[in-house]
C-alpha atoms as a PDB file:
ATOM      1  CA  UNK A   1     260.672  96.217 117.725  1.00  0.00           C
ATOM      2  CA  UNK A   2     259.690  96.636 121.628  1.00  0.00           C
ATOM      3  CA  UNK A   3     257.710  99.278 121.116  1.00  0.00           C
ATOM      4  CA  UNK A   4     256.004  97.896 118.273  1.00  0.00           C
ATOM      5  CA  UNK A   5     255.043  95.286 120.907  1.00  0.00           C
ATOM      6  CA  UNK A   6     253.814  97.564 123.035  1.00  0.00           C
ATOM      7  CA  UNK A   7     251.787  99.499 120.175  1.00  0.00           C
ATOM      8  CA  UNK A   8     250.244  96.281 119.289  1.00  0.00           C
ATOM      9  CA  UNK A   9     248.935  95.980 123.113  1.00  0.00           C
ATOM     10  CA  UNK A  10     247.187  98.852 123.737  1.00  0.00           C
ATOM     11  CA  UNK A  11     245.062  98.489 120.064  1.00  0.00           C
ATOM     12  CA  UNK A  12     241.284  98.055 121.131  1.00  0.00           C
ATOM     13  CA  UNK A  13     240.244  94.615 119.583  1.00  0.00           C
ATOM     14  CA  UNK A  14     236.838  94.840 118.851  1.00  0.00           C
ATOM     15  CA  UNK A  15     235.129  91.164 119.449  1.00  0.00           C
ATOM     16  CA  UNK A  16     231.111  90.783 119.643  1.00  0.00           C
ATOM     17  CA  UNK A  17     228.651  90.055 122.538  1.00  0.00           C
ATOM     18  CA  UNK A  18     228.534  86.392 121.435  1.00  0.00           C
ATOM     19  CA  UNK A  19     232.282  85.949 121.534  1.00  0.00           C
ATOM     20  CA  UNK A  20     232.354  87.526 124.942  1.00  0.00           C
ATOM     21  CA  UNK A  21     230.113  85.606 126.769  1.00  0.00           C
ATOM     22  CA  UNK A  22     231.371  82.241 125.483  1.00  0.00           C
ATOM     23  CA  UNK A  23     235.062  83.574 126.627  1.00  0.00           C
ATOM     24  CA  UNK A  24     233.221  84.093 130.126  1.00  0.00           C
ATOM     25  CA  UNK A  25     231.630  81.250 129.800  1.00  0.00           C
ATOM     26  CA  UNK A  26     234.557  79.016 129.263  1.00  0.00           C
ATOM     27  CA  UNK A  27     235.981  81.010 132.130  1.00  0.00           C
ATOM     28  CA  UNK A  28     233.682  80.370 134.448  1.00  0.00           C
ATOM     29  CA  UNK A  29     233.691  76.029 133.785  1.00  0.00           C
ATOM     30  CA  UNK A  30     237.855  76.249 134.308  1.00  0.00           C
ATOM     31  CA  UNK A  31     236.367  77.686 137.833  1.00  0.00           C
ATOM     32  CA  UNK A  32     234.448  75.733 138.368  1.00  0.00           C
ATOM     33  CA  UNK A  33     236.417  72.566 137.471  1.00  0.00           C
ATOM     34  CA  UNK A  34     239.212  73.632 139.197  1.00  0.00           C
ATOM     35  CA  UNK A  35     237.048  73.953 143.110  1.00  0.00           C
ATOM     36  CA  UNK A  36     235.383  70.812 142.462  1.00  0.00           C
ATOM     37  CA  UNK A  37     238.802  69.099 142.359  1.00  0.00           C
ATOM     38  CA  UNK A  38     239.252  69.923 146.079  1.00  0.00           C
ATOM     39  CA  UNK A  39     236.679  67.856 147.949  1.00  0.00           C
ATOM     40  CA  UNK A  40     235.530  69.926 150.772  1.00  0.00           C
ATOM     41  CA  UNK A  41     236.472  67.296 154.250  1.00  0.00           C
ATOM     42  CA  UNK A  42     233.723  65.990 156.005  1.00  0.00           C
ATOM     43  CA  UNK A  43     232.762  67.091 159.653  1.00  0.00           C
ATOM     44  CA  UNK A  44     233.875  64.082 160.899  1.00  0.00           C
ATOM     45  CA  UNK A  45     237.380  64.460 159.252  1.00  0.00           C
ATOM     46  CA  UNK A  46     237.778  68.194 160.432  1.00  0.00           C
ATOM     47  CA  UNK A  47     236.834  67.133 164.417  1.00  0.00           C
ATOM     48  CA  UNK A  48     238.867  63.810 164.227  1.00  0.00           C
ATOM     49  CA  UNK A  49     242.159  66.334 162.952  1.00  0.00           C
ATOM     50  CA  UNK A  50     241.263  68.719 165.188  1.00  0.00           C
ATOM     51  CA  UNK A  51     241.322  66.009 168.581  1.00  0.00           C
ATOM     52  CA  UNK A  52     244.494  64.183 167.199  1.00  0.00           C
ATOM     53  CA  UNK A  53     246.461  67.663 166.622  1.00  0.00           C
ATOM     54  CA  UNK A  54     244.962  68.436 170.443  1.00  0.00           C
ATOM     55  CA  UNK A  55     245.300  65.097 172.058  1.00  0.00           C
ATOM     56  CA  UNK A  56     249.045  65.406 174.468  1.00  0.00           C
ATOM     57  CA  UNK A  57     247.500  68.653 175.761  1.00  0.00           C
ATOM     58  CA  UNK A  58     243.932  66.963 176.403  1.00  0.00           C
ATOM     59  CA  UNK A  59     245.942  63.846 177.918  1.00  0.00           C
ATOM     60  CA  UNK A  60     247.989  66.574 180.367  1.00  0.00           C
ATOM     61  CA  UNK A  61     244.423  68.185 181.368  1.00  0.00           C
ATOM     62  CA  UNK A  62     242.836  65.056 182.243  1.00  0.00           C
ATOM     63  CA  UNK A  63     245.440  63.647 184.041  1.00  0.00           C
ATOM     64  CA  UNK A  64     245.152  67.367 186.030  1.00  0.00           C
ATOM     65  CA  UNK A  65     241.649  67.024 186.676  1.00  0.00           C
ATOM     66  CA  UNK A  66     242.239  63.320 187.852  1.00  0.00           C
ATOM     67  CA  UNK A  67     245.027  64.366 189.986  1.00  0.00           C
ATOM     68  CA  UNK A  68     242.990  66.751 191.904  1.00  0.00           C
ATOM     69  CA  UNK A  69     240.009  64.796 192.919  1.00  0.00           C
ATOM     70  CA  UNK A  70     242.759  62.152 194.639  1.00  0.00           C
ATOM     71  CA  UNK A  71     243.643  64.831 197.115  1.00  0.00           C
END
């Protein structure tokens, strides 16, 4: 029965240049649909994550810099 299976697998199927290019076709939209689902984030969003993931050590440098123009 397995090998049967496998027989049936390796059989060259034989399908014509239309066929083909509508299977790539139909490929290529289920890429495509599935990136435009994930919106790319703005600049804005990417520099405001970047600050907020960066702030306590920004604080602790600031307060440094502050700290050494008292003395």
């Amino acid at each position: 029965m397995e090998k049967m299976k496998q027989e049936q697998a390796k059989r060259t199927i034989h399908i014509s240049w239309n066929e083909a290019q509508k299977a790539e076709t139909e490929r290529e939209n289920v890429r495509r649909a599935r990136y435009k689902s994930i919106p790319a984030p703005s600049f804005l969003k990417l520099i405001s994550t970047n600050v907020s993931k960066e702030l306590p050590r920004l604080k602790a440098t600031a307060l440094r810099f502050f700290s050494m123009k008292d003395h």
